[in-house]
PDB file of N, CA and C in Angstrom:
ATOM      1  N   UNK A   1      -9.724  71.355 139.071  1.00  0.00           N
ATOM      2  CA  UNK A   1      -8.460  71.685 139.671  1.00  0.00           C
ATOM      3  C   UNK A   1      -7.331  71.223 138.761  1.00  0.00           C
ATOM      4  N   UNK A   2      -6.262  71.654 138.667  1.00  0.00           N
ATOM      5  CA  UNK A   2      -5.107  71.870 137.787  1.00  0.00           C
ATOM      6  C   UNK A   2      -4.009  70.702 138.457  1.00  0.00           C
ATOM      7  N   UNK A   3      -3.545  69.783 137.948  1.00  0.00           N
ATOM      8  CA  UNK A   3      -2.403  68.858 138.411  1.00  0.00           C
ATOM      9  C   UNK A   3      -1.417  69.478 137.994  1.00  0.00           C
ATOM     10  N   UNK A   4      -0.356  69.948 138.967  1.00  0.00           N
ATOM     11  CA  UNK A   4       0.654  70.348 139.011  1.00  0.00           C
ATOM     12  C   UNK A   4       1.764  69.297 139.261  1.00  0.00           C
ATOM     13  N   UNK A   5       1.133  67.906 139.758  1.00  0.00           N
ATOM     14  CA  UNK A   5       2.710  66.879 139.381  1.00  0.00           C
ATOM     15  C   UNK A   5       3.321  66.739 138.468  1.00  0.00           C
ATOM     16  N   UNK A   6       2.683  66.903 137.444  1.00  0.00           N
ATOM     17  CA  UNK A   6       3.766  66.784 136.161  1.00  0.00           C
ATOM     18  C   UNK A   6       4.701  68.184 136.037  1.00  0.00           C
ATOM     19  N   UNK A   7       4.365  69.286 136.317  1.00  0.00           N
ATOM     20  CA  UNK A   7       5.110  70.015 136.114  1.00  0.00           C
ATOM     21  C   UNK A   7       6.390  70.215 137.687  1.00  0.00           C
ATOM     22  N   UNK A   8       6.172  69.705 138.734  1.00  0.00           N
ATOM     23  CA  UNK A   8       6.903  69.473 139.517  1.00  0.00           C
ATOM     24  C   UNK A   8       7.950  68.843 139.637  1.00  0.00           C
ATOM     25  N   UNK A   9       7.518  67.459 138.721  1.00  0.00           N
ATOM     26  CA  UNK A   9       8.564  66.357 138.164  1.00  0.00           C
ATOM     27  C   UNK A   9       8.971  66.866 137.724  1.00  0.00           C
ATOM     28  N   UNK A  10       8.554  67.929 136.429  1.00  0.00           N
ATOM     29  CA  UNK A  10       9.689  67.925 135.118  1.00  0.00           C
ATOM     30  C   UNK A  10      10.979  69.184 136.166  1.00  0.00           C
ATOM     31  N   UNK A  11      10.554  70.068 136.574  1.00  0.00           N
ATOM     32  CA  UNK A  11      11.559  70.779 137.284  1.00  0.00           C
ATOM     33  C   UNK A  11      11.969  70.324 138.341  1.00  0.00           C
ATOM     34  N   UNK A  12      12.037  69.368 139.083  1.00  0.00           N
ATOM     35  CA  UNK A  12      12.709  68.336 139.679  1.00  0.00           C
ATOM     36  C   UNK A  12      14.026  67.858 139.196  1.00  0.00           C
ATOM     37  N   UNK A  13      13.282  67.414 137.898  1.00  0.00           N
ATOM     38  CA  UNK A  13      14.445  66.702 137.070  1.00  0.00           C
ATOM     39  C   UNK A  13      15.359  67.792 136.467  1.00  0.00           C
ATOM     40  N   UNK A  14      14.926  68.903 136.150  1.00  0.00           N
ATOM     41  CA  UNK A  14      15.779  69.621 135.381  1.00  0.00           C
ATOM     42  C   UNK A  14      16.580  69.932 136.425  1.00  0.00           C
ATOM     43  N   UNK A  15      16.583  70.378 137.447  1.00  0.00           N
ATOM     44  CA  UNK A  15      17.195  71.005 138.762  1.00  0.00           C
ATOM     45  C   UNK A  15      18.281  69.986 138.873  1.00  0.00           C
ATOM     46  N   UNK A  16      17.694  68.996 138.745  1.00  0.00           N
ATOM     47  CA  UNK A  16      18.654  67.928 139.029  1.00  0.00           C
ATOM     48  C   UNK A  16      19.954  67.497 137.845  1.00  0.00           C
ATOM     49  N   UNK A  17      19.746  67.477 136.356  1.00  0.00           N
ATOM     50  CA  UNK A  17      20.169  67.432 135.829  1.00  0.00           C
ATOM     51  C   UNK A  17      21.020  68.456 135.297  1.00  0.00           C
ATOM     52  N   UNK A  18      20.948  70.009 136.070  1.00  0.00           N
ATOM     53  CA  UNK A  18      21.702  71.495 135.998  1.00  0.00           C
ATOM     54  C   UNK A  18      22.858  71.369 137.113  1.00  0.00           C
ATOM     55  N   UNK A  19      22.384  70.181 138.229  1.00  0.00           N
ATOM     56  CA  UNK A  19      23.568  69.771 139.202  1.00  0.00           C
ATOM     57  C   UNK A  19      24.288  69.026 138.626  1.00  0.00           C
ATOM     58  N   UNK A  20      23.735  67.840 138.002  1.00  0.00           N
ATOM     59  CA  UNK A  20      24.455  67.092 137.253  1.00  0.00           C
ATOM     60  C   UNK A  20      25.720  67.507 136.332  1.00  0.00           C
ATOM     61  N   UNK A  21      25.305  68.284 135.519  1.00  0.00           N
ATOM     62  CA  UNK A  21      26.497  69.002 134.578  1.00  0.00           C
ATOM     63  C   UNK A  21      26.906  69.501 134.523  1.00  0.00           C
ATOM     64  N   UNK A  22      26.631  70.624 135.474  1.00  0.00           N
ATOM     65  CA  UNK A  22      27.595  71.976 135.882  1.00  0.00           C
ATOM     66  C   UNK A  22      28.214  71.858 137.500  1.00  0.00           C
ATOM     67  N   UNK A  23      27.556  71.385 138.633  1.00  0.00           N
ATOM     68  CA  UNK A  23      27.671  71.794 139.635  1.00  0.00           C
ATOM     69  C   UNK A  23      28.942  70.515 140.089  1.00  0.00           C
ATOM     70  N   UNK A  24      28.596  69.124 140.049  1.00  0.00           N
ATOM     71  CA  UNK A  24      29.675  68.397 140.505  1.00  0.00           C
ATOM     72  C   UNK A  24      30.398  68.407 139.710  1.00  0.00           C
ATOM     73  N   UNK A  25      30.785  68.760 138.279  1.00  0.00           N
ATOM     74  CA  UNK A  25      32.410  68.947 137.900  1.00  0.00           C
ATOM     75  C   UNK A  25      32.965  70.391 138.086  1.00  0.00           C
ATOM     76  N   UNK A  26      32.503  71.165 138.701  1.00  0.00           N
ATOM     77  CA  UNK A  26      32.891  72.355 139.259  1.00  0.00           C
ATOM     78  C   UNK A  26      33.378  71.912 140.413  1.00  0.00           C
ATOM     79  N   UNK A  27      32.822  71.295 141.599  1.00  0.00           N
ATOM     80  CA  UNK A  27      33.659  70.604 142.828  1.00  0.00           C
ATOM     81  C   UNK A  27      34.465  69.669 142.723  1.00  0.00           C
ATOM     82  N   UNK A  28      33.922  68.964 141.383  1.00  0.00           N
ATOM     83  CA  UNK A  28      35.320  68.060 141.719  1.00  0.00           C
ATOM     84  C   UNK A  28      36.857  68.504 141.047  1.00  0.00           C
ATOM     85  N   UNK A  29      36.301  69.595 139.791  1.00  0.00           N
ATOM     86  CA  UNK A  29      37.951  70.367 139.936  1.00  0.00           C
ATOM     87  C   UNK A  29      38.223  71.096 140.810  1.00  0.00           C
ATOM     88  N   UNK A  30      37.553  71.449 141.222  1.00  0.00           N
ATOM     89  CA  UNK A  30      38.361  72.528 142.897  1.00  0.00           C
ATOM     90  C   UNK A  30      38.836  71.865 143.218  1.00  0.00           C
ATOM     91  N   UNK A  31      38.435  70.623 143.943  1.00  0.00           N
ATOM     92  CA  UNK A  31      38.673  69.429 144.935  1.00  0.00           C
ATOM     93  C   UNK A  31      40.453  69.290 144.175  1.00  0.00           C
ATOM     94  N   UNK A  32      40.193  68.687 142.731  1.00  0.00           N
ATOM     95  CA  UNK A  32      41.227  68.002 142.195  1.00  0.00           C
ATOM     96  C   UNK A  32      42.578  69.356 142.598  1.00  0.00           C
ATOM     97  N   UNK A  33      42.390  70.819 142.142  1.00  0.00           N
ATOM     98  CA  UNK A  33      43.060  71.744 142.320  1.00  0.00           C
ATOM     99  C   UNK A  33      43.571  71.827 144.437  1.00  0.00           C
ATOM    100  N   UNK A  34      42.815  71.608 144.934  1.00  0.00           N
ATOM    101  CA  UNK A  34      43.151  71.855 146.654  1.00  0.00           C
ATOM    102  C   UNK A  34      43.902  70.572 146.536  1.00  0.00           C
ATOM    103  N   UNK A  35      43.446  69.621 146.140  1.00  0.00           N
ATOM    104  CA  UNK A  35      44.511  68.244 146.772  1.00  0.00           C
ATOM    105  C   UNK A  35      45.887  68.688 145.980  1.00  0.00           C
ATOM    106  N   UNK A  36      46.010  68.984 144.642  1.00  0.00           N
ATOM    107  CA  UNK A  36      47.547  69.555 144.083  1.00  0.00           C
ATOM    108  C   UNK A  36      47.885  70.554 144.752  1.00  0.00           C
ATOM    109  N   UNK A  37      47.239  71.574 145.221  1.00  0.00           N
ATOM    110  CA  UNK A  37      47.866  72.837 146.022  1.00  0.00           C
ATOM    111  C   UNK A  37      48.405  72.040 147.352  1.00  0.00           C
ATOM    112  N   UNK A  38      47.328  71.100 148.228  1.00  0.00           N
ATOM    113  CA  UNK A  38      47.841  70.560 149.479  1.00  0.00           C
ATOM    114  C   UNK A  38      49.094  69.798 148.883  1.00  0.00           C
ATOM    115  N   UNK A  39      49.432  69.004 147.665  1.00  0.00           N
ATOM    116  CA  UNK A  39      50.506  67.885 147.476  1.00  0.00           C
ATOM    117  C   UNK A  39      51.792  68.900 147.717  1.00  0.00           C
ATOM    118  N   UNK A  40      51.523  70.135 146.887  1.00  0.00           N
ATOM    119  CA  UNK A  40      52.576  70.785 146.894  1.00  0.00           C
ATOM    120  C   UNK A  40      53.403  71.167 147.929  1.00  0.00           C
ATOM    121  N   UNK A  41      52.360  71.892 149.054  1.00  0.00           N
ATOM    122  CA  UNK A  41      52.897  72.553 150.278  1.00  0.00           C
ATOM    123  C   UNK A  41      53.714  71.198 150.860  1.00  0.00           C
ATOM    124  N   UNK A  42      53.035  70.070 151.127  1.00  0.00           N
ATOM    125  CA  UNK A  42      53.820  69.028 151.697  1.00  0.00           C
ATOM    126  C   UNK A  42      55.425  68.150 150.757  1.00  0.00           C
ATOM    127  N   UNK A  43      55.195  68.600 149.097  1.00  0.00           N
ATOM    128  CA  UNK A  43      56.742  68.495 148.990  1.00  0.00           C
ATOM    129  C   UNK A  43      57.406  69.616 149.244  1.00  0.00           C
ATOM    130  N   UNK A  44      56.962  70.733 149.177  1.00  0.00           N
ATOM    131  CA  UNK A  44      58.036  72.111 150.175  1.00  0.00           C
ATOM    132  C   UNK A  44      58.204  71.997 151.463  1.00  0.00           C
ATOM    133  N   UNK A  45      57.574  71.388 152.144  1.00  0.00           N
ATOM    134  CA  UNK A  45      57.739  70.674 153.516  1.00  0.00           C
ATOM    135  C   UNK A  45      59.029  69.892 153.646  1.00  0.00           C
ATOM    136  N   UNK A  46      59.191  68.639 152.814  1.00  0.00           N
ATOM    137  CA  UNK A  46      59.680  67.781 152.956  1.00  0.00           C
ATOM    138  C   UNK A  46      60.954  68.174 152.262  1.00  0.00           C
ATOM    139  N   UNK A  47      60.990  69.310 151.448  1.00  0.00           N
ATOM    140  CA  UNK A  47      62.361  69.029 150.437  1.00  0.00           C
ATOM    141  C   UNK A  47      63.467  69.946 151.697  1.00  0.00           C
ATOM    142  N   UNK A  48      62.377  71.103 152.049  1.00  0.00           N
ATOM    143  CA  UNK A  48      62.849  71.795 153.362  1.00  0.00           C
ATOM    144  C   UNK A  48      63.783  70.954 154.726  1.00  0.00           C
ATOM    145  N   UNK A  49      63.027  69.785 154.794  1.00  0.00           N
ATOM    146  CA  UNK A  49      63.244  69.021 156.079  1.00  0.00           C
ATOM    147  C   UNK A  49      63.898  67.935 155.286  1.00  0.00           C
ATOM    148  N   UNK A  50      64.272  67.943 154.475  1.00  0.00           N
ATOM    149  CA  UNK A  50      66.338  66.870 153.846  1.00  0.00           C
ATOM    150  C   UNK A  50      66.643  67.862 153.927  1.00  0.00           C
ATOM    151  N   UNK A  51      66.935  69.064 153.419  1.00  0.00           N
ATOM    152  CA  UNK A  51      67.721  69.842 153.302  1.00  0.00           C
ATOM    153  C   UNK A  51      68.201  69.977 154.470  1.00  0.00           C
ATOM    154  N   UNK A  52      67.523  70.078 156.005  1.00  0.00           N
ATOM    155  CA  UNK A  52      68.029  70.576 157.017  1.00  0.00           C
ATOM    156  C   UNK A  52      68.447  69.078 157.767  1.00  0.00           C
ATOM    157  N   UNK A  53      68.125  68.444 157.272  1.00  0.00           N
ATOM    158  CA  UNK A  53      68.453  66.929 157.890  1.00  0.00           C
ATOM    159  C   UNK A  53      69.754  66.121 157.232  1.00  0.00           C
ATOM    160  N   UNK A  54      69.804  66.521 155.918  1.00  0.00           N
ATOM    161  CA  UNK A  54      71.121  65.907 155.153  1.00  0.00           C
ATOM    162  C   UNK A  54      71.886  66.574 154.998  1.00  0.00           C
ATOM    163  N   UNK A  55      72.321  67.411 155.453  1.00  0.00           N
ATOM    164  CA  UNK A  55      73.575  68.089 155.430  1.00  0.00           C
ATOM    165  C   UNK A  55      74.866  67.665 154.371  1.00  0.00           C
ATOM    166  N   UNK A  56      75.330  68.729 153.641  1.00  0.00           N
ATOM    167  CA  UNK A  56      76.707  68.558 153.238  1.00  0.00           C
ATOM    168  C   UNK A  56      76.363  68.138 151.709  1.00  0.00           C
ATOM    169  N   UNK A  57      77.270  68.076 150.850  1.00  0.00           N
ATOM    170  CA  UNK A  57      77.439  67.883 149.366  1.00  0.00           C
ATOM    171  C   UNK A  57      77.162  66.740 148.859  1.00  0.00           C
ATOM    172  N   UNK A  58      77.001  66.083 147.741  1.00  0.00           N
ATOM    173  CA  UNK A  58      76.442  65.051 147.383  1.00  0.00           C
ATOM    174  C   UNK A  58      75.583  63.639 147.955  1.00  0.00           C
ATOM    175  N   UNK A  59      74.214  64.406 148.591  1.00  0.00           N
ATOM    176  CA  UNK A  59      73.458  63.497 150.139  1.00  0.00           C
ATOM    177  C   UNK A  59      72.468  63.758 148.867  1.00  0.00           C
ATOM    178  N   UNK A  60      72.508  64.246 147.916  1.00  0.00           N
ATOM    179  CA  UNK A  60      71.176  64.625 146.667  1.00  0.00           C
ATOM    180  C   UNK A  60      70.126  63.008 146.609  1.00  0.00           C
ATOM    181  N   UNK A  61      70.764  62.164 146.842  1.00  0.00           N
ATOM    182  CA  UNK A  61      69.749  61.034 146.328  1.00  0.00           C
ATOM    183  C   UNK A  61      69.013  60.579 147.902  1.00  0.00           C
ATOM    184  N   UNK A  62      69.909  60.703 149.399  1.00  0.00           N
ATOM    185  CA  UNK A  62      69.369  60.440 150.086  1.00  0.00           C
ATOM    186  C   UNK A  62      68.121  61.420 150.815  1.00  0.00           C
ATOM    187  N   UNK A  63      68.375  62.680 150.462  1.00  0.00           N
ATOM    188  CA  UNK A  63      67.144  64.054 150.459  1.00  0.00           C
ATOM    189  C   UNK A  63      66.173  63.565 149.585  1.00  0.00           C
ATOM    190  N   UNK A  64      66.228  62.924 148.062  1.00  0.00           N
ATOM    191  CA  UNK A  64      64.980  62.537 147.360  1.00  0.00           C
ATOM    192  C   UNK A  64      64.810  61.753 147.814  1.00  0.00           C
ATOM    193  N   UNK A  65      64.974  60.964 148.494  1.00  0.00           N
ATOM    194  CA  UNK A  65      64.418  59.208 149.008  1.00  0.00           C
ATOM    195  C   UNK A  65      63.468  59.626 150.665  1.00  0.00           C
ATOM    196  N   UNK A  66      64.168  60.706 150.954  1.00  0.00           N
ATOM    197  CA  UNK A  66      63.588  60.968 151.981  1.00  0.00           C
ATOM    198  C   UNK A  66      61.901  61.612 151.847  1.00  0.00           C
ATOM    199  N   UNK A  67      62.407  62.681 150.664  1.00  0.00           N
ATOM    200  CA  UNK A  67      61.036  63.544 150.058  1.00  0.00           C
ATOM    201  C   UNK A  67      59.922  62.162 149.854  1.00  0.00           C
ATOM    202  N   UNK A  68      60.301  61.142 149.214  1.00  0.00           N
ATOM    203  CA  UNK A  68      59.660  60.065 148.630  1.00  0.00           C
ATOM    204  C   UNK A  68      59.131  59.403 149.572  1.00  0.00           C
ATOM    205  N   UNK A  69      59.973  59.103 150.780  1.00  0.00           N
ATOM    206  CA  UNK A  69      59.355  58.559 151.675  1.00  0.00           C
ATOM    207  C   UNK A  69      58.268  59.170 151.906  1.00  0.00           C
ATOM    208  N   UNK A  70      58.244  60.378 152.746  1.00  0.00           N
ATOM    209  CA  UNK A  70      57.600  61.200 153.334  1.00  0.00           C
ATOM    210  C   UNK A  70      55.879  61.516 152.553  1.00  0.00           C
ATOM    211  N   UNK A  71      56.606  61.712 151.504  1.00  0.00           N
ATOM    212  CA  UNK A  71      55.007  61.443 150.354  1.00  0.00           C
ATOM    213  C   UNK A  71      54.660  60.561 150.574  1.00  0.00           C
ATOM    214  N   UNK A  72      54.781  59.495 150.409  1.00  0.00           N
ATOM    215  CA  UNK A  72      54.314  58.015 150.881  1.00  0.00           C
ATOM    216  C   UNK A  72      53.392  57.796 152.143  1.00  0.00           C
ATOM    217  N   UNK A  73      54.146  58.548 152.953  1.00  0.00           N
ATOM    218  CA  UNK A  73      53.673  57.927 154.496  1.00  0.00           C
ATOM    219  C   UNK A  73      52.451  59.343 155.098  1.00  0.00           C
ATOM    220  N   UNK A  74      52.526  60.215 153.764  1.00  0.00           N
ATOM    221  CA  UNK A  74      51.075  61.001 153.860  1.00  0.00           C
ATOM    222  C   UNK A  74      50.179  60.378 152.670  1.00  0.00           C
ATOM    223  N   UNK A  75      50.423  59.236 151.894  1.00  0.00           N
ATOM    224  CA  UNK A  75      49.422  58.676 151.005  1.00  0.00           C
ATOM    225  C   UNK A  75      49.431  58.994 149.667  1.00  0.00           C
ATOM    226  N   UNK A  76      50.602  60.099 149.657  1.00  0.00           N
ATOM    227  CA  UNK A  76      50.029  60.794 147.819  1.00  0.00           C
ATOM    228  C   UNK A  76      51.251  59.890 147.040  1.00  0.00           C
ATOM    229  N   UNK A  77      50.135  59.414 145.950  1.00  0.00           N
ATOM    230  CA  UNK A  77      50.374  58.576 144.850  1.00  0.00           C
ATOM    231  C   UNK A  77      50.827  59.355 143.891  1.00  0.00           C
ATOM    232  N   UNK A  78      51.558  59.829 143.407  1.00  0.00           N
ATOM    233  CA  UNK A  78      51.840  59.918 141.736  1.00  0.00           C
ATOM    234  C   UNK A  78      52.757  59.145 141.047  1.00  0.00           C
ATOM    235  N   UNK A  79      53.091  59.593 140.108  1.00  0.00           N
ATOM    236  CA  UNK A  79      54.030  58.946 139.033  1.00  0.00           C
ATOM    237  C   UNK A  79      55.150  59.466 139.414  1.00  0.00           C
ATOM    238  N   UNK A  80      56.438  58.866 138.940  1.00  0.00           N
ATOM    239  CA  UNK A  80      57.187  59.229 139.684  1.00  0.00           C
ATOM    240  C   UNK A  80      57.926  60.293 138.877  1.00  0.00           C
ATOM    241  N   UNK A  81      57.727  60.873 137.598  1.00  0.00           N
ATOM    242  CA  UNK A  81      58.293  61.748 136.820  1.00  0.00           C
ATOM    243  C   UNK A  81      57.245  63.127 137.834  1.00  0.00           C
ATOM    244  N   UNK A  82      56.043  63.156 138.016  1.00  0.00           N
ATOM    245  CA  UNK A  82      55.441  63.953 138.904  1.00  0.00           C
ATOM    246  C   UNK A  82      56.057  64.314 140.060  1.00  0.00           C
ATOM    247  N   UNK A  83      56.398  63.803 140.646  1.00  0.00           N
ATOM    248  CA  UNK A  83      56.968  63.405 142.161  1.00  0.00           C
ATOM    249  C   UNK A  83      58.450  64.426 141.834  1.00  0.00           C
ATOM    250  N   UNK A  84      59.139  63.794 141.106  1.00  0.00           N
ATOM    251  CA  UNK A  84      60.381  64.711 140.584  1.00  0.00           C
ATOM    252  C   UNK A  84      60.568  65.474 140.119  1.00  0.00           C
ATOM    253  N   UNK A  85      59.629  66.209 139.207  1.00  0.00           N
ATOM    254  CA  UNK A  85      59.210  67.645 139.143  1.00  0.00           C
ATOM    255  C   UNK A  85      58.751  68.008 139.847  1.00  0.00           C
ATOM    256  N   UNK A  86      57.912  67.707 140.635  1.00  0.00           N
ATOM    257  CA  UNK A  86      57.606  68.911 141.742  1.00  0.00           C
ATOM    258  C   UNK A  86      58.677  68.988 142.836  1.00  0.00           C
ATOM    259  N   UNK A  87      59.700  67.456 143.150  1.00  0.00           N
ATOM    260  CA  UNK A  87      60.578  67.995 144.231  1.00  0.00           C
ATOM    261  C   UNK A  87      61.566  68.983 143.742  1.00  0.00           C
ATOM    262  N   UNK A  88      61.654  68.640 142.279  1.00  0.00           N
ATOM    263  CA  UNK A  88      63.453  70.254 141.602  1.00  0.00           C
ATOM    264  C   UNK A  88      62.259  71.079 141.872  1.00  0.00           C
ATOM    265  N   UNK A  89      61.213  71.705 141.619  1.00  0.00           N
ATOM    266  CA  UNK A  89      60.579  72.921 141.271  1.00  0.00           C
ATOM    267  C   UNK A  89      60.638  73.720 143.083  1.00  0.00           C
ATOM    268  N   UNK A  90      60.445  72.697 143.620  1.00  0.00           N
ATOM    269  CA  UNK A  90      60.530  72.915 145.631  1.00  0.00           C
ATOM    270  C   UNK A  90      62.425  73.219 146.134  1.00  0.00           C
ATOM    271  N   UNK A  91      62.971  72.599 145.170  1.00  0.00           N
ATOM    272  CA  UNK A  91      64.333  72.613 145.094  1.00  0.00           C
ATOM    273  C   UNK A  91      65.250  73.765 144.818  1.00  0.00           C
ATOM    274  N   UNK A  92      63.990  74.389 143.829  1.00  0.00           N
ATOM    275  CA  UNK A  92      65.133  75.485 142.787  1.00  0.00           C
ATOM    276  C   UNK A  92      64.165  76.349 143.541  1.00  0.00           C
ATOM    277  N   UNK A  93      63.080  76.727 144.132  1.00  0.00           N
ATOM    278  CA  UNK A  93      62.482  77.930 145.185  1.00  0.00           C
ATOM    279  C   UNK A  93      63.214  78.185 146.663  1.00  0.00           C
ATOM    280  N   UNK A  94      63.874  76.953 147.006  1.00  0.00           N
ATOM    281  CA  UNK A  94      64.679  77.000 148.032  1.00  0.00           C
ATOM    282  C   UNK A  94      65.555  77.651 147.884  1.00  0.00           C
ATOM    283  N   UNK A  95      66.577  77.069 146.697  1.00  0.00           N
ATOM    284  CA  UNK A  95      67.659  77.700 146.424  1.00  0.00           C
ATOM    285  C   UNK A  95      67.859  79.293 146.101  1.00  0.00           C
ATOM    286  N   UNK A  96      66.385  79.776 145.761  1.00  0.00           N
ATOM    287  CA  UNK A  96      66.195  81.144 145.130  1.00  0.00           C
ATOM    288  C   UNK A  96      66.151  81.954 146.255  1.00  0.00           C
ATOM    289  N   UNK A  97      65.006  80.833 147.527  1.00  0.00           N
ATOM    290  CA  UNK A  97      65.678  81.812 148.657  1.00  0.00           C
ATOM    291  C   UNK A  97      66.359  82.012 149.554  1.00  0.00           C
ATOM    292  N   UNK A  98      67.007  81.341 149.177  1.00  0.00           N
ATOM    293  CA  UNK A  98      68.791  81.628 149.980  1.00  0.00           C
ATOM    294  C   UNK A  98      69.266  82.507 149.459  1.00  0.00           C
ATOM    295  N   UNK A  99      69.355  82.934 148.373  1.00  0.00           N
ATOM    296  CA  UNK A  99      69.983  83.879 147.831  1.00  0.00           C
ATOM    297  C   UNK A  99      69.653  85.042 148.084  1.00  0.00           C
TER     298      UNK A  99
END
């Protein structure tokens, strides 16, 4: 009779090692891509809600402090040059659609 464990192992392992290198860094950039798509929607959220909360002409630093808060108190960490590009980029789409 023919032992087939060794050849079970070895495609075991290979199976395993084809997950290894292709399959979890394929999920974990999606993953990384959905959490930036989710960061985003929630600073268009927030730049939305100063805008309608700070009313009137030069309130510009208390609308970013607010955006900042608000990131905060949903958990997302970035840098803060991140944080401020994405709130002008939420800033200048607003403004585009008002117009």
């Amino acid at each position: 009779m023919i032992d087939l464990t060794q050849v079970i192992t070895t495609a075991i392992t290979l199976i395993l090692a084809c997950i290894s290198a292709f399959l979890i860094p394929y999920l974990k950039s999606k993953l990384k891509a959905e959490q930036f798509d989710n960061i985003i929607m929630w600073v268009n959220i927030a730049v939305e809600a100063a805008e309608m909360i700070y009313t009137g002409t030069g309130r510009g630093e208390e609308k970013k402090q607010y955006v900042l808060d608000f990131l905060n108190s949903k958990g997302f960490t970035l840098n803060t040059a991140e944080i401020e590009n994405l709130i002008e980029s939420a800033v200048l789409q607003l403004k585009q659609m008002e117009k």
